[in-house]
Protein backbone atom coordinates (compact mmCIF):
# COMPACT_ATOMS: atom_id res chain seq x y z
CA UNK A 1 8.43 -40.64 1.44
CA UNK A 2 6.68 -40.47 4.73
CA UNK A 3 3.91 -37.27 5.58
CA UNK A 4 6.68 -36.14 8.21
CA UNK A 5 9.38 -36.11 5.34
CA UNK A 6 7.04 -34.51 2.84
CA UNK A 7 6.31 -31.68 5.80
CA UNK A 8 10.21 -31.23 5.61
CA UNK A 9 10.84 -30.99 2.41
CA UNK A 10 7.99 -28.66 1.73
CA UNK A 11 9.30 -26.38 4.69
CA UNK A 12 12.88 -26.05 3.60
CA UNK A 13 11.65 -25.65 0.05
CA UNK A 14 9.47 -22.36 1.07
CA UNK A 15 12.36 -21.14 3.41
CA UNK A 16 14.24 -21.75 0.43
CA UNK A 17 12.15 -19.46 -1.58
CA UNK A 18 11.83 -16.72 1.10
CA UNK A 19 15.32 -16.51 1.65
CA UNK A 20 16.41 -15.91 -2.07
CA UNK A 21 13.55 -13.40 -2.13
CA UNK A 22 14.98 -11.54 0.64
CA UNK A 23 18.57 -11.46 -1.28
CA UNK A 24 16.93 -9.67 -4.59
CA UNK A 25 14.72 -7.72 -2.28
CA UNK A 26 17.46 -5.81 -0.87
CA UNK A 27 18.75 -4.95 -4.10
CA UNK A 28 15.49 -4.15 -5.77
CA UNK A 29 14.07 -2.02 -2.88
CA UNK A 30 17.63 0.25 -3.40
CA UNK A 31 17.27 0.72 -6.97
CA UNK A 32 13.80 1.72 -7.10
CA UNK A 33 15.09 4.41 -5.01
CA UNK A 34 18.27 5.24 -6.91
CA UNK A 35 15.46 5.56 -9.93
CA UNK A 36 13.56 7.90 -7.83
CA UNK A 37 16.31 10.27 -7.10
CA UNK A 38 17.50 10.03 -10.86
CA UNK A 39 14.22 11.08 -11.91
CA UNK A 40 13.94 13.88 -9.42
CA UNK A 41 17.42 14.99 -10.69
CA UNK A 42 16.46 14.74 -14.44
CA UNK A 43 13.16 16.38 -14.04
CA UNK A 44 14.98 19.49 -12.02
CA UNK A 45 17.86 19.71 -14.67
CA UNK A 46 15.22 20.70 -16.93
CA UNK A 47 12.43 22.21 -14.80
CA UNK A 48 15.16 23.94 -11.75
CA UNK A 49 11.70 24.71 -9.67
CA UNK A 50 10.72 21.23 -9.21
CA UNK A 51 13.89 20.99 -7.16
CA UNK A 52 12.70 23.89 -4.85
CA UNK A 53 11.96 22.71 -0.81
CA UNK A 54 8.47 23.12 -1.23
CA UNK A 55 7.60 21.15 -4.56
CA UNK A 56 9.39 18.16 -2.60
CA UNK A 57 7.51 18.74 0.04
CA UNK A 58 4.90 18.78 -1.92
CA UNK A 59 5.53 15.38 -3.74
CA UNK A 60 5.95 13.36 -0.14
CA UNK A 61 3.19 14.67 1.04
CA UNK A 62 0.57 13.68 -2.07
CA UNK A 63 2.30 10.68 -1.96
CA UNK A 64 1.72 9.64 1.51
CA UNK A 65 -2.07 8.12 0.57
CA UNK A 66 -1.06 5.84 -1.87
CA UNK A 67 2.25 4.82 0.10
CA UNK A 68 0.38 3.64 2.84
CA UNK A 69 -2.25 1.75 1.18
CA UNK A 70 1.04 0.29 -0.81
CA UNK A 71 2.59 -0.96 2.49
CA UNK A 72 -0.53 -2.79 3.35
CA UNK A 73 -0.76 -4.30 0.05
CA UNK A 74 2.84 -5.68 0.41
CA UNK A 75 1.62 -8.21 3.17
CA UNK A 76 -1.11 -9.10 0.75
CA UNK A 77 1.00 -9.72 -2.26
CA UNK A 78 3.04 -11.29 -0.02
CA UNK A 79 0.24 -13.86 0.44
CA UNK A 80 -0.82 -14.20 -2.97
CA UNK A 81 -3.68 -11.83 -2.18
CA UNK A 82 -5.02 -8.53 -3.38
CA UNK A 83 -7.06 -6.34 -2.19
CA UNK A 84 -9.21 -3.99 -4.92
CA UNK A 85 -11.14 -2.51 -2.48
CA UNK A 86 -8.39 -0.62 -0.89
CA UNK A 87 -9.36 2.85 -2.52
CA UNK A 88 -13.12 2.72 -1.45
CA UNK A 89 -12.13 1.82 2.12
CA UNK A 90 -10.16 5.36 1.85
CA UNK A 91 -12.72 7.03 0.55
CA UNK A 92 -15.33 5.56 2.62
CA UNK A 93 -13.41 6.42 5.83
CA UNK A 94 -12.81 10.10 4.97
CA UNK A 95 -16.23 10.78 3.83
CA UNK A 96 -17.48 8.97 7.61
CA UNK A 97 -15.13 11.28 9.33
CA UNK A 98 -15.95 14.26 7.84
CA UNK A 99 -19.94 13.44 8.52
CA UNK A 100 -19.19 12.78 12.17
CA UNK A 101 -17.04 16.66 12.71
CA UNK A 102 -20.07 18.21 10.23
CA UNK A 103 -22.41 16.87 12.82
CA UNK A 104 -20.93 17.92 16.30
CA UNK A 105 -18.20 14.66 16.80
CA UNK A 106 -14.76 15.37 18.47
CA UNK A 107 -12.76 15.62 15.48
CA UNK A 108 -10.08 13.11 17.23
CA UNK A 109 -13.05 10.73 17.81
CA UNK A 110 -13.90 11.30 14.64
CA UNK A 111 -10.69 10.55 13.48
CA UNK A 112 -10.48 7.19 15.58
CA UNK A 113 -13.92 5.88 14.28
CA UNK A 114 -12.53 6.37 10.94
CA UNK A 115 -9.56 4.39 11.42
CA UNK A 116 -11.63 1.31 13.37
CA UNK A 117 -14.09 1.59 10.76
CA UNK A 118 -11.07 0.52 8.52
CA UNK A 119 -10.75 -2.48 10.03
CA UNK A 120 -14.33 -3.34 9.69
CA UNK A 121 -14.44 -3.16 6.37
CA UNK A 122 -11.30 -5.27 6.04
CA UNK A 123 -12.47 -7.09 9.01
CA UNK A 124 -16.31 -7.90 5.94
CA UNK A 125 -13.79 -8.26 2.70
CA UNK A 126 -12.06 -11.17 5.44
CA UNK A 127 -15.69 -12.89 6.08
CA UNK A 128 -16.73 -13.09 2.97
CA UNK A 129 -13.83 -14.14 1.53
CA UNK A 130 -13.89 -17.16 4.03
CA UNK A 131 -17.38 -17.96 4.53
CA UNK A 132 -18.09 -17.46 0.29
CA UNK A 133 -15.28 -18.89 -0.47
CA UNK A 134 -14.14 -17.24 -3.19
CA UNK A 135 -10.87 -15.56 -3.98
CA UNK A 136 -10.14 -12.09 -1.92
CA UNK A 137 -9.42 -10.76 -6.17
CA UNK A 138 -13.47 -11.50 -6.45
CA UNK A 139 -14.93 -10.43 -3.14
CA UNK A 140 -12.89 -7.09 -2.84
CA UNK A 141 -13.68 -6.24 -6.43
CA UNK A 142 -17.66 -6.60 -5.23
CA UNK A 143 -17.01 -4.61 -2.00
CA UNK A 144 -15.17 -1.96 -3.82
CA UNK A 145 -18.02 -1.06 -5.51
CA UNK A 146 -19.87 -0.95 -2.61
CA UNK A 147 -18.06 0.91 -0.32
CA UNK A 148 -17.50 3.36 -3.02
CA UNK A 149 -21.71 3.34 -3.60
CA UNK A 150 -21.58 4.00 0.32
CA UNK A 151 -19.16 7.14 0.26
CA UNK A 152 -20.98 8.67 -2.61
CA UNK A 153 -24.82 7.90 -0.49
CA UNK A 154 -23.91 9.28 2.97
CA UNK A 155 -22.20 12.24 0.84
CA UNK A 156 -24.76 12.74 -1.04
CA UNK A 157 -22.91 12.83 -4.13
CA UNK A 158 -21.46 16.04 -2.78
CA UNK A 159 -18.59 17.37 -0.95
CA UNK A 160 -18.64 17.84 3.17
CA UNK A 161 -17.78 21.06 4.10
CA UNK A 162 -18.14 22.91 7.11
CA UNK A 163 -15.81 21.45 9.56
CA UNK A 164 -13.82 22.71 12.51
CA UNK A 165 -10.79 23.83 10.52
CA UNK A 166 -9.66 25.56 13.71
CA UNK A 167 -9.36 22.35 15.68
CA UNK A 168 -5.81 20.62 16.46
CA UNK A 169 -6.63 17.68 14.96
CA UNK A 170 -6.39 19.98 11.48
CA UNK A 171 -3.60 22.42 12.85
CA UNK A 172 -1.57 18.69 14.06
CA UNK A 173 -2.28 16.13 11.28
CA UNK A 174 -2.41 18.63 8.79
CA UNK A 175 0.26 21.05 9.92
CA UNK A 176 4.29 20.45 10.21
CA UNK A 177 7.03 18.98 12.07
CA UNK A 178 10.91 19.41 11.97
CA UNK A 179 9.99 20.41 8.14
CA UNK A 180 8.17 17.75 7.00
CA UNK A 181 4.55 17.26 7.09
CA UNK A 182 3.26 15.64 9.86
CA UNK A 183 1.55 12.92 7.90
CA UNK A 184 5.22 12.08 6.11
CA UNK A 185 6.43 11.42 9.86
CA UNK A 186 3.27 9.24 10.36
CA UNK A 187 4.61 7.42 7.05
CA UNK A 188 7.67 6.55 7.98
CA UNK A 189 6.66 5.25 11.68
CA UNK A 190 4.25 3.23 9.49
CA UNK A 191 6.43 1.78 6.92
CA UNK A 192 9.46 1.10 10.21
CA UNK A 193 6.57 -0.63 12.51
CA UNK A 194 5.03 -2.57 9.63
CA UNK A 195 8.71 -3.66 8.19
CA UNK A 196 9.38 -4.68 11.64
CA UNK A 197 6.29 -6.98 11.67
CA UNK A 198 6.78 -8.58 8.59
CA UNK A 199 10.74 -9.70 8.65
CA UNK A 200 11.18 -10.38 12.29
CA UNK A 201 8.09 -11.61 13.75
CA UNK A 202 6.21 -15.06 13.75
CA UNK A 203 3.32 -13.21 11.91
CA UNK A 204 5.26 -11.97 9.50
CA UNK A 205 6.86 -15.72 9.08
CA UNK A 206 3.35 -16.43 8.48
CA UNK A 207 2.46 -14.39 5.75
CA UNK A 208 5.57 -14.88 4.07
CA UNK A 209 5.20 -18.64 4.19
CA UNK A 210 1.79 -18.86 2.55
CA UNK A 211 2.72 -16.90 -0.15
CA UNK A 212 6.03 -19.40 -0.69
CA UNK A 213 4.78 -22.56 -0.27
CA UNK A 214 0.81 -22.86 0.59
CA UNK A 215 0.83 -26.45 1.43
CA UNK A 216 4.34 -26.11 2.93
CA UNK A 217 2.32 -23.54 5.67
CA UNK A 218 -0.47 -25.66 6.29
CA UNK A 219 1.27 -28.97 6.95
CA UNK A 220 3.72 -26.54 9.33
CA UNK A 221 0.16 -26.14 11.27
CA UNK A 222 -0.87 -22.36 9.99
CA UNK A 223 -4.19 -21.52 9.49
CA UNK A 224 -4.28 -19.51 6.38
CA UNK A 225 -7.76 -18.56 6.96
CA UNK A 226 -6.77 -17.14 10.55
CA UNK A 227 -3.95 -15.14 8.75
CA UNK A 228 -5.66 -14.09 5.48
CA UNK A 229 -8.23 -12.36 8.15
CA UNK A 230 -5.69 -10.56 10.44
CA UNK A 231 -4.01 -9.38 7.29
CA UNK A 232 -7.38 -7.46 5.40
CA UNK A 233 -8.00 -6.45 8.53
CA UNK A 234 -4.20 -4.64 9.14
CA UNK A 235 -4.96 -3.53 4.97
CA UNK A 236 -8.26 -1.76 6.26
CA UNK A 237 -6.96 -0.05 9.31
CA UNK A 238 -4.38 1.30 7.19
CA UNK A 239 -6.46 2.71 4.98
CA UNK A 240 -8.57 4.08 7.50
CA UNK A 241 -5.57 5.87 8.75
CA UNK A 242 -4.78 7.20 5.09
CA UNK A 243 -8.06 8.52 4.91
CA UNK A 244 -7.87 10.58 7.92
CA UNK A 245 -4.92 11.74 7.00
CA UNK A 246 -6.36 12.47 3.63
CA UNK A 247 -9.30 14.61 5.68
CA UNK A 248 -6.48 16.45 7.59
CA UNK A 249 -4.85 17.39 4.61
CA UNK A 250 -7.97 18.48 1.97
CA UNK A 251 -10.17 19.51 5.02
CA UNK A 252 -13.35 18.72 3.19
CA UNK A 253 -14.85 15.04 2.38
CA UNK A 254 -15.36 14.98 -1.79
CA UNK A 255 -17.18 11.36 -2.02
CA UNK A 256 -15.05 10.19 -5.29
CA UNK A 257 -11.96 10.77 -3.40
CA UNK A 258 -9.55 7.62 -3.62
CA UNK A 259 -10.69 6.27 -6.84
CA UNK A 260 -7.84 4.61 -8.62
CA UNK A 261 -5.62 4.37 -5.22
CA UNK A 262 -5.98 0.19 -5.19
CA UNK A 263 -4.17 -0.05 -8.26
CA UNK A 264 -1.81 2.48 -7.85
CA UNK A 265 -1.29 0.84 -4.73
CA UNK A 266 -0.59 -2.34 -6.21
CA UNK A 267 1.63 -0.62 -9.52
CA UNK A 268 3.81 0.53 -6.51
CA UNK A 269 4.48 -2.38 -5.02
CA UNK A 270 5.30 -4.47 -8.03
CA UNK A 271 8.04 -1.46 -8.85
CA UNK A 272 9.30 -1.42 -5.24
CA UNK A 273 9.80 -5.12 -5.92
CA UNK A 274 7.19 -7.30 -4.31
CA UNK A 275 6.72 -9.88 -6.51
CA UNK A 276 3.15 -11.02 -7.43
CA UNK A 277 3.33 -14.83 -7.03
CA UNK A 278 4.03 -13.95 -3.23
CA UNK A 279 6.48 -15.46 -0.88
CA UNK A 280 8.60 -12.59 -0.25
CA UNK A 281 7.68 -8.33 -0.08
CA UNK A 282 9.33 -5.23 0.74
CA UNK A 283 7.41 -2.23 2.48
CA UNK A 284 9.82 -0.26 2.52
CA UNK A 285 10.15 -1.06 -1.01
CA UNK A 286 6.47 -0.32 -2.10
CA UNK A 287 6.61 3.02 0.00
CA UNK A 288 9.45 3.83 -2.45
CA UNK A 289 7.04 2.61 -5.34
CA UNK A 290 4.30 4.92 -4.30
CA UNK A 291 6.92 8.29 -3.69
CA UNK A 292 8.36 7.26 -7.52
CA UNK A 293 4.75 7.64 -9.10
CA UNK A 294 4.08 10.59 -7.37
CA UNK A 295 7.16 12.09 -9.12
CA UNK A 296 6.37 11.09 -12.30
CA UNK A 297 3.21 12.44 -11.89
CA UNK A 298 4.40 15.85 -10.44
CA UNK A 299 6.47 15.58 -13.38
CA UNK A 300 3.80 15.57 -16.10
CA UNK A 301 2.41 19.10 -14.69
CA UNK A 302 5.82 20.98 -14.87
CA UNK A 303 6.28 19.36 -18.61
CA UNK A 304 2.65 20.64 -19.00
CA UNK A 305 1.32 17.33 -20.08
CA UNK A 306 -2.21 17.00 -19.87
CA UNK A 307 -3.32 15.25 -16.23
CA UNK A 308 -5.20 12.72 -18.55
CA UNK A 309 -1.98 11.08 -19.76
CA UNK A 310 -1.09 9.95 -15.91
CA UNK A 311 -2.29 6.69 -16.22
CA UNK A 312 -0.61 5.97 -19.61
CA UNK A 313 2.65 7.05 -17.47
CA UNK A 314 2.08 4.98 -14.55
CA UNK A 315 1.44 1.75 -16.66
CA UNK A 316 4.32 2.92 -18.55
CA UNK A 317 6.55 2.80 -15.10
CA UNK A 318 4.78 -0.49 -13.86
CA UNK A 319 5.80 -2.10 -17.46
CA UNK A 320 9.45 -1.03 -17.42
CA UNK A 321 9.23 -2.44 -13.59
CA UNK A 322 8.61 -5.45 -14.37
CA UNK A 323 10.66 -5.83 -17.05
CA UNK A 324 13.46 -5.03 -15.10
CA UNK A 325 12.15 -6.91 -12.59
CA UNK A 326 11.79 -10.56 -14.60
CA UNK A 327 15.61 -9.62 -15.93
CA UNK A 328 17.51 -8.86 -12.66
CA UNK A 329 15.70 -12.47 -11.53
CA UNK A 330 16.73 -14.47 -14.49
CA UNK A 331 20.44 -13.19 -14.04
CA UNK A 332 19.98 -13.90 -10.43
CA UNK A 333 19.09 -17.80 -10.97
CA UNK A 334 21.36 -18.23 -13.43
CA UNK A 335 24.05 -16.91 -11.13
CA UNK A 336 22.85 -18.99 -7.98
CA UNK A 337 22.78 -22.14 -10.88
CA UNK A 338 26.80 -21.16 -11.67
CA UNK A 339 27.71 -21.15 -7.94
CA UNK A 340 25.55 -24.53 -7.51
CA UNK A 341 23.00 -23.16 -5.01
């Protein structure tokens, strides 16, 4: 077999790939929201106040942090990648926006520098990733810990109080639109835009074609390097923008805040069915991921069940997720083996 043939084969193997992943993407992105609503149904048949406008109001809006970061981590699964540092990038962002309104800063510039200084940080996990060379797992599991040492030295271990609570940029971000917070409406323009990017344009083809078929993509002629950059630096923008939105909402920096979001990012993913060997992902999907564990986690408070037994429930959710997840594939393949796909 020639290199030209080879190319070929390796291309249609990966579009192969992406477009049965797309096909059990549909239906898994669905049920983990059919599994959302059940649960908010069984929870209020029990406990009738969690049904009430503002405890689902409630729910969204805590769940809005996490979703986001979730949404960025779908183009990284997508890739093979993950990013640990997602979390500390949150924090690190809210605690430099709250320094910069403390001190005398525009709140919107504020917000902005926040948000770009995002993408810097995913712009350094990118770099040394490349120029180490060593997986993204490794380098954003040593820049989690500093970013998070970062938050915790320009807040001096304390919270940052004593911003302009008046301003708009509280009264706007933090405040309410057609009934919904503002930051839920923020959400879903996210989650649309970002969808958008990743099934219909030739960046999205990218991303999903590294994660398929690696050597597929690079005999095609794309630079995984190139892509892997653009894509930590998208992950830290967006959670620059969650941690503005995080300000907005607690009005005060607290320099621990965010710990624990990078793998409940990635838990909601994996249950809005992005698969971890890549290929194939579903924002939408992981947005639906995130909004489930903040249910079960309302959930736990109205069943008055010790906050320490959150994590036991969110591994407990990630574990039936995949589970479910491995079988609906295995029936899948043996169905597309039957039909002689």
């Amino acid at each position: 077999m020639t290199e030209v043939d080879r190319r070929v084969t390796t291309t249609r193997e990966g579009n192969s790939i992406v477009g049965f992943g797309r096909r059990v993407l549909r239906a898994e992105s669905s049920s983990v929201l059919i599994a959302t609503i059940v649960l908010v149904l069984v929870i209020g048949a029990l406990r009738p106040n969690f049904l009430t406008i503002g405890q689902l109001r409630d729910v969204l809006n805590n769940s809005v942090y996490v979703a986001l970061l979730a949404a960025g981590m779908a183009f990284l699964l997508a890739m093979r990648e993950i990013d640990l540092s997602v979390g500390a990038m949150f924090g690190l962002s809210l605690i430099t926006s709250a320094l910069l309104m403390r001190d005398g800063f525009d709140p919107w510039l504020a917000c902005a520098a926040g948000i770009v200084l995002g993408a810097i940080l995913g712009l350094a996990n990118a770099l040394v990733v490349q120029h180490i060379a060593i997986p993204a797992f490794v380098a954003t599991l040593a820049t989690m810990q500093l970013y998070r040492g970062l938050a915790v030295a320009l807040g001096d271990g304390q919270q940052v109080t004593g911003l302009p609570l008046e301003h708009s940029f509280f009264t706007v971000l933090g405040g309410d639109w057609l009934g919904l917070p503002v930051s839920v409406w923020i959400l879903i323009a996210v989650t649309a835009g970002l969808t958008v990017v990743l099934r219909f344009t030739p960046f999205g083809y990218r991303v999903r074609s590294i994660g398929s078929n690696p050597d597929a993509a690079a005999f095609s002629g794309i630079s995984i390097p190139r892509t892997r950059l653009y894509v930590l630096v998208l992950v830290g923008a967006i959670g620059g923008l969650a941690g503005v939105l995080g300000l907005a909402f607690f009005t005060s920096g607290d320099p621990n805040i965010g710990t624990g979001f990078e793998l409940q990012a990635i838990a909601a993913a994996v249950i809005g069915g992005t698969p971890l060997r890549g290929g194939v992902a579903t924002v939408v999907g992981a947005v639906f991921g995130a909004i489930l564990l903040g249910v079960v986690s309302s959930g736990l408070v109205y069943f008055s069940i010790p906050a320490n037994w959150s994590s036991f429930a969110t591994g407990l959710v990630v574990l039936l997720a995949v589970g479910v997840d491995s079988a609906l594939r295995s029936r899948q393949r043996a169905r597309e083996s039957m039909l002689g796909l």
